[in-house]
PDB file of N, CA and C in Angstrom:
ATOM      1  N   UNK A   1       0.859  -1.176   0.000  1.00  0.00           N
ATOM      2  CA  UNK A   1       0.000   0.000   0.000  1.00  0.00           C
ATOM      3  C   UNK A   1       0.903   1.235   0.000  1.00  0.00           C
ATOM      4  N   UNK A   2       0.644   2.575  -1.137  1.00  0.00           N
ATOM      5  CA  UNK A   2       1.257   3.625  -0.954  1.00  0.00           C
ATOM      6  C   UNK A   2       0.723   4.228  -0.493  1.00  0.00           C
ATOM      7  N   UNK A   3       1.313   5.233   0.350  1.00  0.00           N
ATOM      8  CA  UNK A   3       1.156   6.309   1.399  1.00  0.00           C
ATOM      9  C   UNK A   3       1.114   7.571   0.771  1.00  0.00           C
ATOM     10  N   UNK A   4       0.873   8.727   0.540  1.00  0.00           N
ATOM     11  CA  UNK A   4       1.282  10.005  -0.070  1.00  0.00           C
ATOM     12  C   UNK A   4       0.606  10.623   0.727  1.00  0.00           C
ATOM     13  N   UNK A   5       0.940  12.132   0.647  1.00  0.00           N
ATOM     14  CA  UNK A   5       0.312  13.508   1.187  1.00  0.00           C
ATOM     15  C   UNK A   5      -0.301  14.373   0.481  1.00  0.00           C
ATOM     16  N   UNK A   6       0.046  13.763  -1.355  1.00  0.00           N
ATOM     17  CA  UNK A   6       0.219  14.687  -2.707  1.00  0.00           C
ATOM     18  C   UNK A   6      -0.792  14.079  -3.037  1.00  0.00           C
ATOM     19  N   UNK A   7      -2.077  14.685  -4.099  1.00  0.00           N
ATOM     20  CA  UNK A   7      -2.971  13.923  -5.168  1.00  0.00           C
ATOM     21  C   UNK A   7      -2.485  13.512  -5.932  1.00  0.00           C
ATOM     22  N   UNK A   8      -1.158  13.009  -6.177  1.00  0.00           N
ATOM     23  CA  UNK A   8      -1.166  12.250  -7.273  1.00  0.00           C
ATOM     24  C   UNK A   8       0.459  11.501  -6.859  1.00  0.00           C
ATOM     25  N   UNK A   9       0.609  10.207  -7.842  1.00  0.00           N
ATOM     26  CA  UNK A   9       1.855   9.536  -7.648  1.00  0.00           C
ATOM     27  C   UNK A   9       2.371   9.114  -9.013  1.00  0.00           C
ATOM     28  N   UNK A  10       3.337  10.056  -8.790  1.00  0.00           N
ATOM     29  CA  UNK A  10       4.739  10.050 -10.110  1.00  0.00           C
ATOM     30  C   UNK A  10       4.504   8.742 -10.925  1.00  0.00           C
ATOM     31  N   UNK A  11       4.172   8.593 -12.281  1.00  0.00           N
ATOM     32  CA  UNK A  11       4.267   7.915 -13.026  1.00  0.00           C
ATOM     33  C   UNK A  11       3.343   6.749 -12.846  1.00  0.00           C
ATOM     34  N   UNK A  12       2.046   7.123 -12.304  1.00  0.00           N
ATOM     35  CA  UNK A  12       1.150   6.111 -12.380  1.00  0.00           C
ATOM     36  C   UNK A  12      -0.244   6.617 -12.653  1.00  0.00           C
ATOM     37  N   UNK A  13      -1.028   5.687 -12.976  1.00  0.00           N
ATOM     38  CA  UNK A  13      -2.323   6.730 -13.458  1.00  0.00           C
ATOM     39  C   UNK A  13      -3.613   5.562 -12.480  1.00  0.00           C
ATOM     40  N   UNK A  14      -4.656   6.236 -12.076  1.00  0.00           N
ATOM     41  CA  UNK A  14      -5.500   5.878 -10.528  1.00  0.00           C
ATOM     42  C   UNK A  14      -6.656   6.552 -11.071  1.00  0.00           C
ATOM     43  N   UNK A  15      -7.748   5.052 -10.476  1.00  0.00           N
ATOM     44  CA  UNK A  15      -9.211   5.673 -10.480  1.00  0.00           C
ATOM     45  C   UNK A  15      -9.584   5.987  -8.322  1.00  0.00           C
ATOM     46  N   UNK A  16     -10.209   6.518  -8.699  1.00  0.00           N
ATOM     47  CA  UNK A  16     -10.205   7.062  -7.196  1.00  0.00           C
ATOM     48  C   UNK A  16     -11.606   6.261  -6.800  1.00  0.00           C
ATOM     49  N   UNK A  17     -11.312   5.408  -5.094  1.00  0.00           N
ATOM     50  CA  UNK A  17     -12.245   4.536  -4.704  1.00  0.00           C
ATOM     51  C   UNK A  17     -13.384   5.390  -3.951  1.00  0.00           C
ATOM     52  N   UNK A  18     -12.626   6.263  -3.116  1.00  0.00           N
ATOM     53  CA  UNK A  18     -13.651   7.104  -2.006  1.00  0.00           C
ATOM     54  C   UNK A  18     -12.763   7.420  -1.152  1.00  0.00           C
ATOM     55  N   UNK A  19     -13.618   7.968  -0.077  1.00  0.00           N
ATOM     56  CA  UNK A  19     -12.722   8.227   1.241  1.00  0.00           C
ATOM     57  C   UNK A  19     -12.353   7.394   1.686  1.00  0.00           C
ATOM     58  N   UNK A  20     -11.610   7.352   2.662  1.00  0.00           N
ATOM     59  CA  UNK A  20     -11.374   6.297   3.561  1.00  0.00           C
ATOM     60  C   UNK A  20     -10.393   6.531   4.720  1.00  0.00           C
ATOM     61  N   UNK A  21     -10.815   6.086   6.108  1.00  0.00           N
ATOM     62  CA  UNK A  21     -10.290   7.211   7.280  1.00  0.00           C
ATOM     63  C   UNK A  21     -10.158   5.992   8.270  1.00  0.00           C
ATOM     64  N   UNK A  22      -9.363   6.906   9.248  1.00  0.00           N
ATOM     65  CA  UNK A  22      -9.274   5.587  10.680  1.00  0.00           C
ATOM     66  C   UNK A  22      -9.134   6.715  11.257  1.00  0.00           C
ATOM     67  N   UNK A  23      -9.724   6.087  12.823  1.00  0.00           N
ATOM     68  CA  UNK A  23      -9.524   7.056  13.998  1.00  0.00           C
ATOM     69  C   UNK A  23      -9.116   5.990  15.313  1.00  0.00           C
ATOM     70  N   UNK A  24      -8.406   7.026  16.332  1.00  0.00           N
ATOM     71  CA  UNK A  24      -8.358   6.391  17.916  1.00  0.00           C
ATOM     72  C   UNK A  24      -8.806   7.288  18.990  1.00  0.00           C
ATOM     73  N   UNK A  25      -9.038   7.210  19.877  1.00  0.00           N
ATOM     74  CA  UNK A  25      -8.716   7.690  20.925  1.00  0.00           C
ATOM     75  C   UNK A  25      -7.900   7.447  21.958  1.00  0.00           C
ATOM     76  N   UNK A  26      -6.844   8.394  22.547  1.00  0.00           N
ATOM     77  CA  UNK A  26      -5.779   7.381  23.524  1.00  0.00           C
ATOM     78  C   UNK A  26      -6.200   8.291  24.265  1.00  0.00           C
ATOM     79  N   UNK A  27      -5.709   7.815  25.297  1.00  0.00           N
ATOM     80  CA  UNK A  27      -5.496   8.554  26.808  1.00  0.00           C
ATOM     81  C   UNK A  27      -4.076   7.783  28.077  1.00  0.00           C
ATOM     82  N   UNK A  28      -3.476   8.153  28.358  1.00  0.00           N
ATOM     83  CA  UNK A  28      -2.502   7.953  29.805  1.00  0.00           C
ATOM     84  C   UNK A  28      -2.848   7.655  30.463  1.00  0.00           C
ATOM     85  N   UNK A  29      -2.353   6.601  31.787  1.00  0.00           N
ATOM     86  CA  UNK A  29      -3.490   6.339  33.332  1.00  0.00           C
ATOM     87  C   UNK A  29      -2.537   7.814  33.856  1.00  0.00           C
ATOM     88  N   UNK A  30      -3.709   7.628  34.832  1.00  0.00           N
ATOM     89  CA  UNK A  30      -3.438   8.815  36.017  1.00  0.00           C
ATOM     90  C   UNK A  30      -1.981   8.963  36.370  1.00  0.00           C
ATOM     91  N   UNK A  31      -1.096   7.980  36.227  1.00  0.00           N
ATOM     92  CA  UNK A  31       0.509   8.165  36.550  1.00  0.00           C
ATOM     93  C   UNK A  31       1.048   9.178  36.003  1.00  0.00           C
ATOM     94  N   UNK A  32       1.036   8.903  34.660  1.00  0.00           N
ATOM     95  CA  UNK A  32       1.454   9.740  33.570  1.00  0.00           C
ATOM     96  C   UNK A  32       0.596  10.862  33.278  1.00  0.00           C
ATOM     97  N   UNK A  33      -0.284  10.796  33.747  1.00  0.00           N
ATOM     98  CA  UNK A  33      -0.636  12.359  33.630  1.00  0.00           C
ATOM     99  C   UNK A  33      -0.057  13.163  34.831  1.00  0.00           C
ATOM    100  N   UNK A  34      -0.028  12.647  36.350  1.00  0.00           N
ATOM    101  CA  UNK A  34       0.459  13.864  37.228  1.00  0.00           C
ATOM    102  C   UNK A  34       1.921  13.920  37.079  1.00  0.00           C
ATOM    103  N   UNK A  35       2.617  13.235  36.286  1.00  0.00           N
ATOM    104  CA  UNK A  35       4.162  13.256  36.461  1.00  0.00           C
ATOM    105  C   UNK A  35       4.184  14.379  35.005  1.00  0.00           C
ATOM    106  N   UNK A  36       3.513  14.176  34.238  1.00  0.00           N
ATOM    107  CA  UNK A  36       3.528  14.864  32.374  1.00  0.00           C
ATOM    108  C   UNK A  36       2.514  16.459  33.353  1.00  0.00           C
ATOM    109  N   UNK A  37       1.999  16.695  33.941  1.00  0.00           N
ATOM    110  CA  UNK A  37       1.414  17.776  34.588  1.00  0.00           C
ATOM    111  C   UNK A  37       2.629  18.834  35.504  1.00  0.00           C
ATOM    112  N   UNK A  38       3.498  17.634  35.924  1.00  0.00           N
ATOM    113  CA  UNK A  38       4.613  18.234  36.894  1.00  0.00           C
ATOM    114  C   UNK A  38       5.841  18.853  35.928  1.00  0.00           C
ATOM    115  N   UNK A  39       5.543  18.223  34.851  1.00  0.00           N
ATOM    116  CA  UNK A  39       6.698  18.457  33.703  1.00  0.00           C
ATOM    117  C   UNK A  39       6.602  19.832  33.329  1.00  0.00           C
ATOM    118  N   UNK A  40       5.398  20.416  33.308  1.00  0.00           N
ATOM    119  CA  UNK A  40       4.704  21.796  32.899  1.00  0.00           C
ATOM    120  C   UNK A  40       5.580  22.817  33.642  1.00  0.00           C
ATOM    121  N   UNK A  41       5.970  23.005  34.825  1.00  0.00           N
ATOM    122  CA  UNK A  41       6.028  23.556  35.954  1.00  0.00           C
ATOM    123  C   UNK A  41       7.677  23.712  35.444  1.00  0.00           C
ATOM    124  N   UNK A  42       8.473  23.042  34.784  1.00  0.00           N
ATOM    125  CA  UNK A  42       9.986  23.341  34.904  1.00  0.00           C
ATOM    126  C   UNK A  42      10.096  23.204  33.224  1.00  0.00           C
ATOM    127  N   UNK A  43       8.957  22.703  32.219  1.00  0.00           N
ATOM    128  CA  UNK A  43       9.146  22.941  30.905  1.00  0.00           C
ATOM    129  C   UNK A  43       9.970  21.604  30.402  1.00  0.00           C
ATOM    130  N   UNK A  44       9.987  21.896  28.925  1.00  0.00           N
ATOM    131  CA  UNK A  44      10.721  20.678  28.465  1.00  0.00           C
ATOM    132  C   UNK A  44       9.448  19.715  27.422  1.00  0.00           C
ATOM    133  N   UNK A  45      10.031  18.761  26.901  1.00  0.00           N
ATOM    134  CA  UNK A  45       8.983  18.006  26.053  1.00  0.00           C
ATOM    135  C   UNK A  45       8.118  16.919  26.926  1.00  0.00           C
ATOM    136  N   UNK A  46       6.732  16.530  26.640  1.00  0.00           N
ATOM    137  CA  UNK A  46       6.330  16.018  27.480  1.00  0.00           C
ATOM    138  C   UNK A  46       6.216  14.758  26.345  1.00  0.00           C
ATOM    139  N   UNK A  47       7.315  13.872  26.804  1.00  0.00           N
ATOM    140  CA  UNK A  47       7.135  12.797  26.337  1.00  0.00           C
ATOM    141  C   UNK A  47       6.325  11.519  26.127  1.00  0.00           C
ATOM    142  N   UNK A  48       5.919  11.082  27.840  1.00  0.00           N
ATOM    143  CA  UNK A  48       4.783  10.431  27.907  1.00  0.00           C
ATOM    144  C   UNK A  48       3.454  10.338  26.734  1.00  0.00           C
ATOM    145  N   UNK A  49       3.115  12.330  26.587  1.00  0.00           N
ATOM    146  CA  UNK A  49       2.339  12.679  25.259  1.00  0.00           C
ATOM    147  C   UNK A  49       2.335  12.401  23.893  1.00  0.00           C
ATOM    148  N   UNK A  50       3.812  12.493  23.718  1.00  0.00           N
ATOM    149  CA  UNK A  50       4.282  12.753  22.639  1.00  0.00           C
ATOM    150  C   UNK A  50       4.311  11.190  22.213  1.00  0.00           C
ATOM    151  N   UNK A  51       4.506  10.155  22.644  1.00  0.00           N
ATOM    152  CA  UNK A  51       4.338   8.592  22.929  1.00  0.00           C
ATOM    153  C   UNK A  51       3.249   8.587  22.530  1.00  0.00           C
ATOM    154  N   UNK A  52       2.194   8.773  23.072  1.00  0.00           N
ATOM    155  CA  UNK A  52       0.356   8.422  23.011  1.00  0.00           C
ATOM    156  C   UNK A  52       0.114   8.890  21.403  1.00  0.00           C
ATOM    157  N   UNK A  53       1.052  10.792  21.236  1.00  0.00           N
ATOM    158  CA  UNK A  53      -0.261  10.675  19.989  1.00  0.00           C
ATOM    159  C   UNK A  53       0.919   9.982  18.814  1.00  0.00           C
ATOM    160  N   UNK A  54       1.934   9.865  18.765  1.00  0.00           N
ATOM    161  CA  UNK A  54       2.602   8.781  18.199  1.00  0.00           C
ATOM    162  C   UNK A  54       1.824   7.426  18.000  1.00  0.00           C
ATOM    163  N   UNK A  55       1.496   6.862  18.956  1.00  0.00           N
ATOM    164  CA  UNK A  55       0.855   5.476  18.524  1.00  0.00           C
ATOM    165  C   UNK A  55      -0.815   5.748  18.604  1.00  0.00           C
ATOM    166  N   UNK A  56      -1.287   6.860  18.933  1.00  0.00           N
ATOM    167  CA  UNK A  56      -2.460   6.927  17.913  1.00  0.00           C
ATOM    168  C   UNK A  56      -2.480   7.468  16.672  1.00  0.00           C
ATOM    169  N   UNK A  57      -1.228   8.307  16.070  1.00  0.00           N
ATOM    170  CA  UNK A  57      -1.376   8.403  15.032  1.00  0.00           C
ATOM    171  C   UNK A  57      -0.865   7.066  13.880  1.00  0.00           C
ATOM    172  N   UNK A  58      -0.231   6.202  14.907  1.00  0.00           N
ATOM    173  CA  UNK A  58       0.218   4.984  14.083  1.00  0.00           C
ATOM    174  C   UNK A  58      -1.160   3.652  13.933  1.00  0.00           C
ATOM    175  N   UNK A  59      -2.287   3.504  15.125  1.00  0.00           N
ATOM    176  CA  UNK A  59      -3.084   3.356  14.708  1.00  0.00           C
ATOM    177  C   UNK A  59      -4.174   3.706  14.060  1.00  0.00           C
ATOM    178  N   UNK A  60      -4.442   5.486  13.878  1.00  0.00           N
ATOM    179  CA  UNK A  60      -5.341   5.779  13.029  1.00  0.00           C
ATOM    180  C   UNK A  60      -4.671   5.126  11.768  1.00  0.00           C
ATOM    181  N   UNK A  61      -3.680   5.408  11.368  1.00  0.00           N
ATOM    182  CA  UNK A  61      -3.020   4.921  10.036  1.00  0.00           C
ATOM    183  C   UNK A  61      -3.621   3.668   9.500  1.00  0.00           C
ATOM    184  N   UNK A  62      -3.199   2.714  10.534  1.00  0.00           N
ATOM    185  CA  UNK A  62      -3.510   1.379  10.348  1.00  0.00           C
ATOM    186  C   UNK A  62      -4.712   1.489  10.086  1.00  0.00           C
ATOM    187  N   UNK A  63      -5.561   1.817  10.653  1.00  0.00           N
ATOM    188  CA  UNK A  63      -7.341   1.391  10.357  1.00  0.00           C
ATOM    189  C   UNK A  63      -7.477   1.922   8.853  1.00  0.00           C
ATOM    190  N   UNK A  64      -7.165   3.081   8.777  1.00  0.00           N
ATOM    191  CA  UNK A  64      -7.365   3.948   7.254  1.00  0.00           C
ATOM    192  C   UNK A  64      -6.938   3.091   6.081  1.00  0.00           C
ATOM    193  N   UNK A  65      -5.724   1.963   6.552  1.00  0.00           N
ATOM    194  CA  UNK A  65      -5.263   1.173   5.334  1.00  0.00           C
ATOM    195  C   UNK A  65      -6.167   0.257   5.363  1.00  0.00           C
ATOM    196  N   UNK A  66      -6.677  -0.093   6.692  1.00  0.00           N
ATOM    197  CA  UNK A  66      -7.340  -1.686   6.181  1.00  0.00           C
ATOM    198  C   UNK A  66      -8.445  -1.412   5.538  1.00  0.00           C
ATOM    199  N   UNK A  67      -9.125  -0.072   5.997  1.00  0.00           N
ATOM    200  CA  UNK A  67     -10.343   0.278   5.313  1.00  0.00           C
ATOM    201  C   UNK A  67     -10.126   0.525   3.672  1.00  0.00           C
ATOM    202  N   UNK A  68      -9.025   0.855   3.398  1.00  0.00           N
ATOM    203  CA  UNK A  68      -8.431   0.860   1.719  1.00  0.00           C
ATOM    204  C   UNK A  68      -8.448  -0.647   1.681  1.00  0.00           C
ATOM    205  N   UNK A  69      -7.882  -1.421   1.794  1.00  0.00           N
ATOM    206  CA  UNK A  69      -7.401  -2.595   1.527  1.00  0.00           C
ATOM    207  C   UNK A  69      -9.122  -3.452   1.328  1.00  0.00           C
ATOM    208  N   UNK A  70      -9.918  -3.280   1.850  1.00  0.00           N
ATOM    209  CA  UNK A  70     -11.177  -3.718   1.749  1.00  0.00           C
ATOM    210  C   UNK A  70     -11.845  -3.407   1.042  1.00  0.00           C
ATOM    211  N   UNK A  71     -11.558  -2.068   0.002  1.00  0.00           N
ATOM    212  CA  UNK A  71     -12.277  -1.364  -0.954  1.00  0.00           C
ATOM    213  C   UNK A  71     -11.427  -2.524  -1.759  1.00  0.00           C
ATOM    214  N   UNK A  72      -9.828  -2.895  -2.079  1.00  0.00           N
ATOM    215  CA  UNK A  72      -9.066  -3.390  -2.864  1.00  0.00           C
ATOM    216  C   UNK A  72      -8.219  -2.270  -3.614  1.00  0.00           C
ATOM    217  N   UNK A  73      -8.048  -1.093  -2.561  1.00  0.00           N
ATOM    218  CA  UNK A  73      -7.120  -0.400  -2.928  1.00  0.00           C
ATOM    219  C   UNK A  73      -5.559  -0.546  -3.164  1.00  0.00           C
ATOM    220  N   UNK A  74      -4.895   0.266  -3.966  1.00  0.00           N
ATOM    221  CA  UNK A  74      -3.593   0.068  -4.079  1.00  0.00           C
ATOM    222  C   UNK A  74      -2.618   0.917  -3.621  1.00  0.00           C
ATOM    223  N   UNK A  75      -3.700   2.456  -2.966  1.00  0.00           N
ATOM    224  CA  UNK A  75      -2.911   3.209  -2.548  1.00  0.00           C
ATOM    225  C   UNK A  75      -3.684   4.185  -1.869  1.00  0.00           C
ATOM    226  N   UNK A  76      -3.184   5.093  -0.972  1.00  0.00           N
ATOM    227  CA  UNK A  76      -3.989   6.086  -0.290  1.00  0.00           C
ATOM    228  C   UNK A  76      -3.640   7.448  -0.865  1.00  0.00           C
ATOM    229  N   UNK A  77      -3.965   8.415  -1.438  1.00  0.00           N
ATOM    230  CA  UNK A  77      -3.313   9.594  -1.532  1.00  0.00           C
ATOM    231  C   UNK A  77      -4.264  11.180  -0.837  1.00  0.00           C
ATOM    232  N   UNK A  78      -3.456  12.130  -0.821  1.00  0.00           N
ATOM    233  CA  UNK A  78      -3.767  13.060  -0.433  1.00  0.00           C
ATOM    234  C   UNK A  78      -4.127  12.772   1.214  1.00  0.00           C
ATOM    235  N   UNK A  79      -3.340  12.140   1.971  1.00  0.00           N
ATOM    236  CA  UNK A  79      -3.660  11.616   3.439  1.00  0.00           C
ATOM    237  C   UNK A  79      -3.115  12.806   4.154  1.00  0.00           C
ATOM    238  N   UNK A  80      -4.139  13.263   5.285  1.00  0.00           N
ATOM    239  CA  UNK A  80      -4.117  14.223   6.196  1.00  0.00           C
ATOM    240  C   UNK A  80      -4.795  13.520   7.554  1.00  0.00           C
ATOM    241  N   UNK A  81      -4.040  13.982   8.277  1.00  0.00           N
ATOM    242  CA  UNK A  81      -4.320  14.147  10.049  1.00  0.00           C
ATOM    243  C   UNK A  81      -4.970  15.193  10.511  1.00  0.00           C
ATOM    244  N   UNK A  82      -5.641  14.481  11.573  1.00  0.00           N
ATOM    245  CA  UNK A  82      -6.384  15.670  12.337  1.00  0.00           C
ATOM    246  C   UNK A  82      -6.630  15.258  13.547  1.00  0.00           C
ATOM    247  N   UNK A  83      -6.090  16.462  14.868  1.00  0.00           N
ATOM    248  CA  UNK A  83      -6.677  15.636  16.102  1.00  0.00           C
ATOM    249  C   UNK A  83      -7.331  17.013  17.157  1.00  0.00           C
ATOM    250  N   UNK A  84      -7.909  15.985  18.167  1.00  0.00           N
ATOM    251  CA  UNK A  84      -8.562  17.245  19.337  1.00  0.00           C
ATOM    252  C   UNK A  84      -8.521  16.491  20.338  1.00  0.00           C
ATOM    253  N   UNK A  85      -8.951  17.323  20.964  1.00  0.00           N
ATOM    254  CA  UNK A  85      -8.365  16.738  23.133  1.00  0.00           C
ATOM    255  C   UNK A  85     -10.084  16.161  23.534  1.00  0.00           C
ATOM    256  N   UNK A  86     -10.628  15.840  23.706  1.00  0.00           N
ATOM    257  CA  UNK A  86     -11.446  14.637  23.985  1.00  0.00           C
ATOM    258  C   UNK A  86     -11.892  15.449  25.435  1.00  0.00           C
ATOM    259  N   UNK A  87     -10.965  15.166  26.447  1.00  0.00           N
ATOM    260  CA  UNK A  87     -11.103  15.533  27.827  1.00  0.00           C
ATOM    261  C   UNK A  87      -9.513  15.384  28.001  1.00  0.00           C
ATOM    262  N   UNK A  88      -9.066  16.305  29.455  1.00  0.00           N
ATOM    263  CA  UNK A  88      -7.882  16.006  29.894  1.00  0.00           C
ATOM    264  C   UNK A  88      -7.263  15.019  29.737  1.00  0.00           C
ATOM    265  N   UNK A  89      -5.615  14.704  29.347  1.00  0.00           N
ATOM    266  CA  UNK A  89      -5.523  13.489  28.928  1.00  0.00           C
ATOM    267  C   UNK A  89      -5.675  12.574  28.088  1.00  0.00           C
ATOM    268  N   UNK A  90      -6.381  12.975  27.147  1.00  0.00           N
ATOM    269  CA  UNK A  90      -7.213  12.311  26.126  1.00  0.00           C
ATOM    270  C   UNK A  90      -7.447  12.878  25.022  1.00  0.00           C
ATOM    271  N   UNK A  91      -6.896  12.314  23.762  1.00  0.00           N
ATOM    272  CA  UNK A  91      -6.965  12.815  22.143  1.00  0.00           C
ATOM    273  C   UNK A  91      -7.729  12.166  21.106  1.00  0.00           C
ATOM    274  N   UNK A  92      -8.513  12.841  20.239  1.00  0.00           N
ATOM    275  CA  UNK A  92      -8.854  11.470  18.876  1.00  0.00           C
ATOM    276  C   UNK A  92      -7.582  12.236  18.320  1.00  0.00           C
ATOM    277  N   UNK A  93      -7.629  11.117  17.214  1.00  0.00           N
ATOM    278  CA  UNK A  93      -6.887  11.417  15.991  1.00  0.00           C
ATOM    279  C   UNK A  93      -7.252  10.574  14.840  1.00  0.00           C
ATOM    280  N   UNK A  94      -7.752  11.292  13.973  1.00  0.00           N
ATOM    281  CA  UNK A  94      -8.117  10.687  12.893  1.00  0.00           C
ATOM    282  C   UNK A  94      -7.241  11.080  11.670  1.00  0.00           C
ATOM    283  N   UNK A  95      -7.069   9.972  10.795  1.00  0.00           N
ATOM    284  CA  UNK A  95      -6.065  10.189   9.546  1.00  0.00           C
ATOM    285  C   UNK A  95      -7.605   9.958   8.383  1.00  0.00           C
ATOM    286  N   UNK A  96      -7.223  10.175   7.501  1.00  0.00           N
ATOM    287  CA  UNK A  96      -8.072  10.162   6.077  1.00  0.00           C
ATOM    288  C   UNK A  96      -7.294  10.567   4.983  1.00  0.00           C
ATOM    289  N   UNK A  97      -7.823  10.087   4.076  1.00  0.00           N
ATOM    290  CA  UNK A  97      -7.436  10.067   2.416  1.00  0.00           C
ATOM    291  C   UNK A  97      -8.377   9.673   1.978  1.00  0.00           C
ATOM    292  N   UNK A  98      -7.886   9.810   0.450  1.00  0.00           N
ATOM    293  CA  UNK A  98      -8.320   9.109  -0.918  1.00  0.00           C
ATOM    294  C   UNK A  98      -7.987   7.868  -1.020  1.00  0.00           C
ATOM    295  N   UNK A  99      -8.989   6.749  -1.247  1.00  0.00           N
ATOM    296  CA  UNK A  99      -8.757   5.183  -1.811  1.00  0.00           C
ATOM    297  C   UNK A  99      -8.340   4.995  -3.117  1.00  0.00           C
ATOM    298  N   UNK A 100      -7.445   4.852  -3.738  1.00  0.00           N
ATOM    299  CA  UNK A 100      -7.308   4.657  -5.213  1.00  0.00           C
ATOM    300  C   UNK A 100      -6.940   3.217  -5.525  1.00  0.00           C
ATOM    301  N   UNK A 101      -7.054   3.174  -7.161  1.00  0.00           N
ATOM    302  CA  UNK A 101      -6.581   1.641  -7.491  1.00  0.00           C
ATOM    303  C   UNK A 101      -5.707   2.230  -8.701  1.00  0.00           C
ATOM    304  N   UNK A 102      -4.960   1.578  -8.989  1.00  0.00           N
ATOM    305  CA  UNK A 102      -3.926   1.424 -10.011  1.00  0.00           C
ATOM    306  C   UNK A 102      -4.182   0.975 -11.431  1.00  0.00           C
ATOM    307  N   UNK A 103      -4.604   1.912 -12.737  1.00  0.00           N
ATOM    308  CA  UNK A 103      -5.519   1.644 -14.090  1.00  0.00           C
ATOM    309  C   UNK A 103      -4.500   1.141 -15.074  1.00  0.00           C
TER     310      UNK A 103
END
């Protein structure tokens, strides 16, 4: 499966399937939030975070392909992210694209 950000991929020509998107929601237990809360107070990257929307943006991904892969896509293009805070602690993140097949 190809990945792109661009509508289109160098030297191939594509009928376009539909949308096709994945989402998660993550959240931290309570540990990692008062220690990533204490982090605030002296600055610096809050890693714990930066972890979560990492592997929710690695499972929105995933869902978005299988949902291509079920159309019998060959590729995703024009794929964009998008996320929001849910409640304290807590993010969706949804990825989406275009489903295409290879003509």
């Amino acid at each position: 499966m190809i990945l792109v950000n661009t509508d289109y991929i160098s030297g191939k020509q594509f009928e376009m399937l539909g949308l096709v998107k994945g989402s998660t929601i993550q959240s931290k237990n309570v540990g990692k939030d008062i220690t990533q809360g204490l982090k605030t107070l002296v600055g610096g990257e809050l890693t714990a975070y930066n972890d979560m929307m990492n592997e929710a943006r690695a499972l929105a991904t995933k869902r978005m392909v299988m949902e291509a892969e079920n159309l019998g896509a060959d590729a995703i293009v024009n794929i964009r992210y998008s996320s929001s805070a849910i409640m304290q602690g807590a993010a969706e993140v949804i990825a989406y694209g275009t489903a295409v097949k290879f003509v």
